[in-house]
Protein backbone atom coordinates (compact mmCIF):
# COMPACT_ATOMS: atom_id res chain seq x y z
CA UNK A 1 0.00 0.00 0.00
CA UNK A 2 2.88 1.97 1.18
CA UNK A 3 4.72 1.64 -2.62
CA UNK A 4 1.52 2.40 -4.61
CA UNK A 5 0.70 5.54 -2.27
CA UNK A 6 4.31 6.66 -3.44
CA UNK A 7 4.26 6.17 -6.56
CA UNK A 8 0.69 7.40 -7.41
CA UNK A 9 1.45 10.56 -5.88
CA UNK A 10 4.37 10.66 -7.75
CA UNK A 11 2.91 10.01 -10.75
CA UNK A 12 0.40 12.71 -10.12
CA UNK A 13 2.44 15.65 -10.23
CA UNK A 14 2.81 18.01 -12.78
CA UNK A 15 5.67 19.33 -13.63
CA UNK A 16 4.57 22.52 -15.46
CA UNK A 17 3.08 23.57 -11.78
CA UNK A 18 5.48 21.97 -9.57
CA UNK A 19 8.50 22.04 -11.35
CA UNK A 20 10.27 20.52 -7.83
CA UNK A 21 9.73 17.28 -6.33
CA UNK A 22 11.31 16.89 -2.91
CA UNK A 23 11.12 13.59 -1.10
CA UNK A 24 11.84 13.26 2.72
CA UNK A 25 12.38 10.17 4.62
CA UNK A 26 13.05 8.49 7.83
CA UNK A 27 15.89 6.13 7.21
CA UNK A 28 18.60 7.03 4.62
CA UNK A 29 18.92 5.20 0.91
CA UNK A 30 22.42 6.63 0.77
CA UNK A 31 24.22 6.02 4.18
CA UNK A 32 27.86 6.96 5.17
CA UNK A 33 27.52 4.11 8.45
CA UNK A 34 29.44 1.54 9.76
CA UNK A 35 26.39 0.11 10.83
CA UNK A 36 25.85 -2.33 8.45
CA UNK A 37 27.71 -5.01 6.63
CA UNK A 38 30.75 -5.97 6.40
CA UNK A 39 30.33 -5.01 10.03
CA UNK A 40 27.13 -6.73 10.97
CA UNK A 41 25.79 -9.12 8.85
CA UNK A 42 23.75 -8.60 5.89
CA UNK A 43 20.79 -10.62 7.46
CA UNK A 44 20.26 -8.28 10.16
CA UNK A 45 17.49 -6.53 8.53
CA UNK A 46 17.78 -3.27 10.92
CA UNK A 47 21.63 -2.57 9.99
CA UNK A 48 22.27 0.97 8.24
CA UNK A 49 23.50 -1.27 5.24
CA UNK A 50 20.05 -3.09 4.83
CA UNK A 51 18.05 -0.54 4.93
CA UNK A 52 20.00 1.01 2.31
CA UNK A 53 19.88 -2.29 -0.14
CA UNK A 54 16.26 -2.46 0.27
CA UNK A 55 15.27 1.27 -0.16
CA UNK A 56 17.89 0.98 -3.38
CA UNK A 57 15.83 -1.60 -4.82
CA UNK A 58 12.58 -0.73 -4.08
CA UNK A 59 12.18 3.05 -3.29
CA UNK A 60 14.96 4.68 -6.00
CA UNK A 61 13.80 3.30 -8.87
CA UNK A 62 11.09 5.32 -8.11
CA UNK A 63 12.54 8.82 -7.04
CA UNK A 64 14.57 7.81 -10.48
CA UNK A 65 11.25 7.26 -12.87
CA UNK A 66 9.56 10.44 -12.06
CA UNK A 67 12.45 12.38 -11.78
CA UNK A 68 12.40 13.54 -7.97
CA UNK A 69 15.23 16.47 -7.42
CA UNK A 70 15.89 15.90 -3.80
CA UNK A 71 15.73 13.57 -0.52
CA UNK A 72 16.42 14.55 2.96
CA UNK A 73 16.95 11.75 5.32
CA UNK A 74 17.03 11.28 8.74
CA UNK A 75 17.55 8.89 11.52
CA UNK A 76 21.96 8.74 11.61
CA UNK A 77 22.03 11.97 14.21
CA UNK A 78 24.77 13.93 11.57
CA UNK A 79 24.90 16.16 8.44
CA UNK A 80 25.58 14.19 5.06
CA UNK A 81 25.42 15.06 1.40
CA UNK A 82 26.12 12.76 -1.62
CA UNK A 83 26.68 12.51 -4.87
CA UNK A 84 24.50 12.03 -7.52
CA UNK A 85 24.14 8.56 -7.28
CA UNK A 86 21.74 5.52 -8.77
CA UNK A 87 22.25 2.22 -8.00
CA UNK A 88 24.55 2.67 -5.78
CA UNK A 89 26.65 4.17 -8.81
CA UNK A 90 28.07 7.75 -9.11
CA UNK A 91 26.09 9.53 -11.89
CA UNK A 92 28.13 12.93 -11.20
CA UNK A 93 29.86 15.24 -8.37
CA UNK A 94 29.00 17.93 -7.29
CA UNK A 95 30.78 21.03 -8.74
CA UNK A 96 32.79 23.49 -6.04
CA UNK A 97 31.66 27.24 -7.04
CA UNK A 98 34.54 28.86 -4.80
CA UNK A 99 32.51 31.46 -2.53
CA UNK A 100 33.28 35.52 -2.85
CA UNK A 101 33.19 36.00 0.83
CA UNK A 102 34.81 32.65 2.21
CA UNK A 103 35.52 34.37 6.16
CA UNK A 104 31.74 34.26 6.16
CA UNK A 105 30.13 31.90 3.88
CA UNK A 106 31.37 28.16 2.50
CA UNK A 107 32.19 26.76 -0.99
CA UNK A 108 28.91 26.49 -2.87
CA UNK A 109 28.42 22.50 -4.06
CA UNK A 110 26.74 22.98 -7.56
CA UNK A 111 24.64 20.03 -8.87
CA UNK A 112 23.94 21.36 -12.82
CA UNK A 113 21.22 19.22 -14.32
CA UNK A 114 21.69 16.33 -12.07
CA UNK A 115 20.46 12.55 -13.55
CA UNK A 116 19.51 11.37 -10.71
CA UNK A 117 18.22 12.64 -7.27
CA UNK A 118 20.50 14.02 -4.83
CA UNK A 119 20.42 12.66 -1.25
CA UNK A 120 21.18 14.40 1.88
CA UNK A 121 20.80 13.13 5.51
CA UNK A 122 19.79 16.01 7.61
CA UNK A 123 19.82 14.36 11.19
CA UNK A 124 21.25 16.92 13.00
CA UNK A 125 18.82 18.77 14.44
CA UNK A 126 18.93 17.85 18.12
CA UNK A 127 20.25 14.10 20.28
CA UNK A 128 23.69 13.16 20.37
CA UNK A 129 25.33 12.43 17.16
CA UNK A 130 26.05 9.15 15.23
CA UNK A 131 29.61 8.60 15.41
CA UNK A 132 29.72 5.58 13.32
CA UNK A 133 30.68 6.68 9.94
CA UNK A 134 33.13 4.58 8.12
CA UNK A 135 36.99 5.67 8.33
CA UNK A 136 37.00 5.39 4.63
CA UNK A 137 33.94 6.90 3.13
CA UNK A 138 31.44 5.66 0.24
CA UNK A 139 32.58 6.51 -3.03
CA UNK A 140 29.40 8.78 -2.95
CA UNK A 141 29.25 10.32 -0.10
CA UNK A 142 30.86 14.01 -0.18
CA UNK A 143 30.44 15.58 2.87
CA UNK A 144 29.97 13.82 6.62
CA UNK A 145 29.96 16.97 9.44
CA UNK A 146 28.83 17.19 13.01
CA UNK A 147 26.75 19.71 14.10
CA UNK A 148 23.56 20.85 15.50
CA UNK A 149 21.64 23.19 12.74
CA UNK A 150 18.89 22.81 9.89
CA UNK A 151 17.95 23.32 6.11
CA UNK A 152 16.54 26.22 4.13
CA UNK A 153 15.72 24.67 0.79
CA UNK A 154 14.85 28.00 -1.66
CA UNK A 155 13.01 26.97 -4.95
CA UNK A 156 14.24 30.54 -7.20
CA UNK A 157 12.63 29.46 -10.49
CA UNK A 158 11.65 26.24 -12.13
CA UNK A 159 15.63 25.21 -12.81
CA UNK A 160 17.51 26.74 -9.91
CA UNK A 161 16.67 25.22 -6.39
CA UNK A 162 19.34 25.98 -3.57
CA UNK A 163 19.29 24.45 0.07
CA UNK A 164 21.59 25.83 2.60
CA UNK A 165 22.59 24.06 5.79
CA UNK A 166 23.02 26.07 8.74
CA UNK A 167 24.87 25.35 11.78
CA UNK A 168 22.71 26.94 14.63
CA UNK A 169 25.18 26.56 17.92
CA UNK A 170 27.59 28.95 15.61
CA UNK A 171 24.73 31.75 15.24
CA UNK A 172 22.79 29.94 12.15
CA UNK A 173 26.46 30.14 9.84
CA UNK A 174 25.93 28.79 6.69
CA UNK A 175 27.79 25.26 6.50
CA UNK A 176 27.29 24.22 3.54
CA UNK A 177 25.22 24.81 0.36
């Protein structure tokens, strides 16, 4: 019920009106965790890892077919954005637009015309954080960060979305974007 919910509302949407599809979710498709095989066995259907495999299979192809922009993620306590990635495969990297004012605001990460939707995993609003990303990162993951802020996601026109992450113990800095 869950899968034909998602995809009929999917399905549904037209782009001439909404031009921007944003998906959120609890558990992350893209995951920079060492919870999960090789570490704990692929069986153990609650590991980072096998969540992952199953959203892959069954949820992306989805967010793939109709085209969806963007996914926030939750439930690893930390601040991650990936590449543009689709079956488990880097489509393309994000671009680094050097900033004009880089005392006060970061590097912009520029995703032009991405194939494929770009995840992020915005658990850092609050609780300790996950310490259990892997000392060698996923060939798609691009940024892993600890600290406690939130996301402004700006939609300026129909082809040019931004989302900025903020970092509010440091007076709501921009951290990335």
């Amino acid at each position: 019920e869950q899968y034909n919910f998602i995809e009929n509302d999917l399905k549904s949407v037209d782009r001439k009106k909404t031009p921007w599809i944003i998906f959120n979710g609890h558990r992350a498709l893209y995951i920079n965790s060492n919870y999960g095989y090789p570490y704990v066995p692929k069986n153990v259907s609650t590991s980072d890892g096998a969540v992952s495999d199953e959203l892959i299979k069954n949820i992306e192809p989805l967010l793939f077919k109709y085209r969806v922009n963007a996914a926030f993620w939750g439930h690893n306590h930390v601040f991650q954005r990936q590449a543009v990635t689709y079956n488990s495969t880097v489509l393309s990297r994000s671009q680094t637009i050097p900033s004009p004012d880089p005392t006060n605001e970061p590097d912009q990460a520029l995703y032009s015309d991405p194939q494929a939707t770009i995840n992020i995993v915005i658990g850092n609003a609050g609780a300790d954080f996950s310490s259990n990303s892997l000392d060698v990162p996923p060939v798609w993951n691009e940024v892993t960060d600890n600290f406690y802020g939130y996301s402004v996601i700006k939609a300026h026109n129909s082809s040019y979305l931004t989302w900025d992450t903020l970092d509010s113990n440091e007076g709501d800095i921009v951290k990335d974007r």
